[in-house]
N, C-alpha and C. Protein backbone atom coordinates (compact mmCIF):
# COMPACT_ATOMS: atom_id res chain seq x y z
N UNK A 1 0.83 -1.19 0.00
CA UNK A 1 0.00 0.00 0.00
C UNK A 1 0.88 1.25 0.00
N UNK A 2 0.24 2.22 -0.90
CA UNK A 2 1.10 3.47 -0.78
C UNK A 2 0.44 4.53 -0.34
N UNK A 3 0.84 5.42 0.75
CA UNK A 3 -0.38 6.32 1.39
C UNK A 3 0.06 7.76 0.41
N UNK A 4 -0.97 8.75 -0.03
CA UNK A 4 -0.44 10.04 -0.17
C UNK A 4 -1.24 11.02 0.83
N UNK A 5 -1.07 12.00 1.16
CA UNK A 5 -1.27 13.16 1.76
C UNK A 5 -2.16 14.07 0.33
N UNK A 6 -3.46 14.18 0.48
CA UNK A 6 -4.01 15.32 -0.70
C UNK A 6 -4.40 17.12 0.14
N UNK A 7 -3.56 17.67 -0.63
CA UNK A 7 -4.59 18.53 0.00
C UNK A 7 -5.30 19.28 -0.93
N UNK A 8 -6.43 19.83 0.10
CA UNK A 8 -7.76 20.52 -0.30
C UNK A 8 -8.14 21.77 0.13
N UNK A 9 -8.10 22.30 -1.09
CA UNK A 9 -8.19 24.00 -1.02
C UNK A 9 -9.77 24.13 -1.63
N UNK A 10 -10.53 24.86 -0.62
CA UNK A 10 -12.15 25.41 -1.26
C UNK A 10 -11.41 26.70 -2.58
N UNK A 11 -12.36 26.58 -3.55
CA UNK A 11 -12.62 27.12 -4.64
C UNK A 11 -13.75 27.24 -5.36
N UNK A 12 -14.21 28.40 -4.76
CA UNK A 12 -16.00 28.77 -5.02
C UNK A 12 -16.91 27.51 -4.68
N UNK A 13 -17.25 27.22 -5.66
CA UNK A 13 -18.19 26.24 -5.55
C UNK A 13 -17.67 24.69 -5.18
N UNK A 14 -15.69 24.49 -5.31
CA UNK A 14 -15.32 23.11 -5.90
C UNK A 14 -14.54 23.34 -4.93
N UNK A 15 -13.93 21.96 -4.37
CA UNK A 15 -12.52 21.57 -3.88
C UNK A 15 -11.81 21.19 -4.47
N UNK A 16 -10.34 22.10 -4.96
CA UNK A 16 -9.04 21.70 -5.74
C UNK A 16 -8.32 20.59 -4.83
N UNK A 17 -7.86 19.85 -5.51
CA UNK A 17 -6.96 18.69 -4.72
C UNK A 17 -5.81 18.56 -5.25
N UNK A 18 -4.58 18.28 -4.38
CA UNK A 18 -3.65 18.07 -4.90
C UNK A 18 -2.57 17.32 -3.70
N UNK A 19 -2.00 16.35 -4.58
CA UNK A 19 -1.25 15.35 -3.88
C UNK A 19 0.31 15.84 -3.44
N UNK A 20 0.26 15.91 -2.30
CA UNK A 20 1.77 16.72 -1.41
C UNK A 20 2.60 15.66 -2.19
N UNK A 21 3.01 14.45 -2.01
CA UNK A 21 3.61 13.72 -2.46
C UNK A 21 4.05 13.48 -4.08
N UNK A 22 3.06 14.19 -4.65
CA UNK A 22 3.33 13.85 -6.26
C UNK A 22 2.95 14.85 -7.17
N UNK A 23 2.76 16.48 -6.81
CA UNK A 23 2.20 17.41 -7.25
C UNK A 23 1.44 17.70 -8.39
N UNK A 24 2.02 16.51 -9.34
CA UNK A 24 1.09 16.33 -10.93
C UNK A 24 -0.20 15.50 -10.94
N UNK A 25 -0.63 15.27 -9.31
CA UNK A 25 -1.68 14.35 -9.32
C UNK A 25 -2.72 15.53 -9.09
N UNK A 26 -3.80 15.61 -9.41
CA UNK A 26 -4.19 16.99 -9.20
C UNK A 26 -5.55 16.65 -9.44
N UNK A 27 -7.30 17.08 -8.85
CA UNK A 27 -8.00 16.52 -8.89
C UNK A 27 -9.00 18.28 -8.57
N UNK A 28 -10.58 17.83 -8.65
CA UNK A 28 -11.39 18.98 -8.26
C UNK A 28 -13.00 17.87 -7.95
N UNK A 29 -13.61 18.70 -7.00
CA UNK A 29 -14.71 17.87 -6.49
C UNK A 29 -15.51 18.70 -5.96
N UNK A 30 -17.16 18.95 -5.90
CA UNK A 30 -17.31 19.12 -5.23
C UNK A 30 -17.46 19.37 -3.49
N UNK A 31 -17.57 17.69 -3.47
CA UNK A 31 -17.72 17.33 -1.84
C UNK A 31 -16.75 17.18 -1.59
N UNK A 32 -16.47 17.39 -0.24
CA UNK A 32 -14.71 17.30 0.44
C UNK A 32 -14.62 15.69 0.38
N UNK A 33 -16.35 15.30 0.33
CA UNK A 33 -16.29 14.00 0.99
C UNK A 33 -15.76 12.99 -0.49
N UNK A 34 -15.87 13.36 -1.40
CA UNK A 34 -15.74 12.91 -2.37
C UNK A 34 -13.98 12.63 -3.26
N UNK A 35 -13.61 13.20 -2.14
CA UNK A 35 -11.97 13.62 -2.26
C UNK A 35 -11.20 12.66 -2.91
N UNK A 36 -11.39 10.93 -2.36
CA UNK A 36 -10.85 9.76 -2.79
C UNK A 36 -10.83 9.89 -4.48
N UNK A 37 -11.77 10.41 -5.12
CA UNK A 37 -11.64 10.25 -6.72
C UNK A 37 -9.94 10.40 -7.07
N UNK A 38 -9.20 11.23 -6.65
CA UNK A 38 -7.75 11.61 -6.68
C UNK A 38 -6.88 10.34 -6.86
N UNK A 39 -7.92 9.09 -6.35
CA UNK A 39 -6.69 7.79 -6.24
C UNK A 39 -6.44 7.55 -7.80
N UNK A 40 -7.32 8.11 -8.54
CA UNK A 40 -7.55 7.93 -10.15
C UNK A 40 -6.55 8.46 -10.90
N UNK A 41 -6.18 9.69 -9.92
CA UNK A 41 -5.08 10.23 -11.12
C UNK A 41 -4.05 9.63 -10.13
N UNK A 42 -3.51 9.36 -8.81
CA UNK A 42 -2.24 8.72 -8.45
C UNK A 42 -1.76 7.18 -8.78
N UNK A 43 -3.61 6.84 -9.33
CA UNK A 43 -3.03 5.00 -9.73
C UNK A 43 -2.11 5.42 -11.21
N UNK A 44 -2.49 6.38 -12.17
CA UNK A 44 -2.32 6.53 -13.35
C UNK A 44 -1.02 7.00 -13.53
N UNK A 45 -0.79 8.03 -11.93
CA UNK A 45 0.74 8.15 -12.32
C UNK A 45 2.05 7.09 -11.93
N UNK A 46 1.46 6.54 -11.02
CA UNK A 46 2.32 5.83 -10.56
C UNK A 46 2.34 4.29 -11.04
N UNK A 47 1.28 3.68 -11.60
CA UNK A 47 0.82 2.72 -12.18
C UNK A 47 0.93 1.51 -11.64
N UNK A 48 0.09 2.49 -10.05
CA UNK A 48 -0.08 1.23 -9.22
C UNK A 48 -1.49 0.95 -9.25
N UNK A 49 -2.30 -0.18 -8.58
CA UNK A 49 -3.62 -0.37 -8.86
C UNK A 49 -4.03 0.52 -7.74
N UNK A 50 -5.50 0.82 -8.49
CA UNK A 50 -5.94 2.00 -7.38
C UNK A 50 -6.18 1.66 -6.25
N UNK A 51 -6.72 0.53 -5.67
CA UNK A 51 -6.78 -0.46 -4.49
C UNK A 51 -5.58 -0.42 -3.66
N UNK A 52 -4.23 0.01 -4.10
CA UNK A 52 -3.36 -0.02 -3.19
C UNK A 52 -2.84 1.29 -2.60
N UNK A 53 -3.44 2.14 -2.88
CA UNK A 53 -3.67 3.61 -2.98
C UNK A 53 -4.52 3.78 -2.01
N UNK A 54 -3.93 4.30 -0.89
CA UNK A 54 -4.88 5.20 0.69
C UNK A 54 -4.67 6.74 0.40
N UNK A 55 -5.42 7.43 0.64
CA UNK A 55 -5.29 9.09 1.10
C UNK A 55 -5.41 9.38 2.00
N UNK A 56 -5.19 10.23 3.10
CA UNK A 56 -5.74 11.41 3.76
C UNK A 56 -5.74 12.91 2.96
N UNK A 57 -6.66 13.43 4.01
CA UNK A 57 -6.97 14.80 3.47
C UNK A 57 -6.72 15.98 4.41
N UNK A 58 -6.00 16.83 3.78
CA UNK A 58 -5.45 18.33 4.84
C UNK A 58 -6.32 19.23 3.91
N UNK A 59 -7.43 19.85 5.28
CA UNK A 59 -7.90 21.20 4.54
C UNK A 59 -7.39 21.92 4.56
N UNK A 60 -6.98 23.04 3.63
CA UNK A 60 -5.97 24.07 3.71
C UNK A 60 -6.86 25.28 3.91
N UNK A 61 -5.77 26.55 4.40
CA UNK A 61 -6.99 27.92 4.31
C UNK A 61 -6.43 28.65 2.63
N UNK A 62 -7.47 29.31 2.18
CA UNK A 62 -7.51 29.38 0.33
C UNK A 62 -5.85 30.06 0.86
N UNK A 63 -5.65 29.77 -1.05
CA UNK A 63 -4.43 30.43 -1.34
C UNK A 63 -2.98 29.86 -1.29
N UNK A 64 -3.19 28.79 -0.66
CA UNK A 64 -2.05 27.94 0.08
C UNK A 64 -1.39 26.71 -0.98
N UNK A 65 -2.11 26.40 -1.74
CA UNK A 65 -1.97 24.99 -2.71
C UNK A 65 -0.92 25.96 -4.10
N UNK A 66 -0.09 25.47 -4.30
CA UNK A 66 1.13 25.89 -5.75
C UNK A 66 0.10 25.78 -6.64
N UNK A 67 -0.64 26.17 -7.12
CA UNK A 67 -0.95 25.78 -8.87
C UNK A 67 -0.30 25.80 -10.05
N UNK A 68 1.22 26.58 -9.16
CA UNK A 68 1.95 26.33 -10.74
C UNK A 68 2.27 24.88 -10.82
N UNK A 69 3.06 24.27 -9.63
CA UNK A 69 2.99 22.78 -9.93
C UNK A 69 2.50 21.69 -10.79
């Protein structure tokens, strides 16, 4: 199993996500609760199965997440 750290920045209506560990994994969701979709882009980069893929989630306060990354 490989754990990443996502974090989650509110953006109007959406939560931007983005993986501390792998910065090109990068995701948007409504629900905070919905956050796990992200394992989609870290199975893809790493090309592990998504099943072996855990997250947690750090809410951030806005402004805080690189988007140039």
């Amino acid at each position: 199993m490989t754990h990443f750290t996502i974090m989650a920045e509110r953006d109007g209506d959406w939560w931007s996500l983005q993986a501390k560990e792998l910065p090109g994994a990068i995701s948007q969701v409504r629900r905070i609760e919905d956050a796990v979709v992200i394992k989609e882009a870290l199975a893809f980069l790493t090309g592990e199965p998504e099943e072996s893929i855990t997250v947690s989630v750090e809410i951030l306060e806005s402004g805080l997440i690189d988007n140039a990354s």
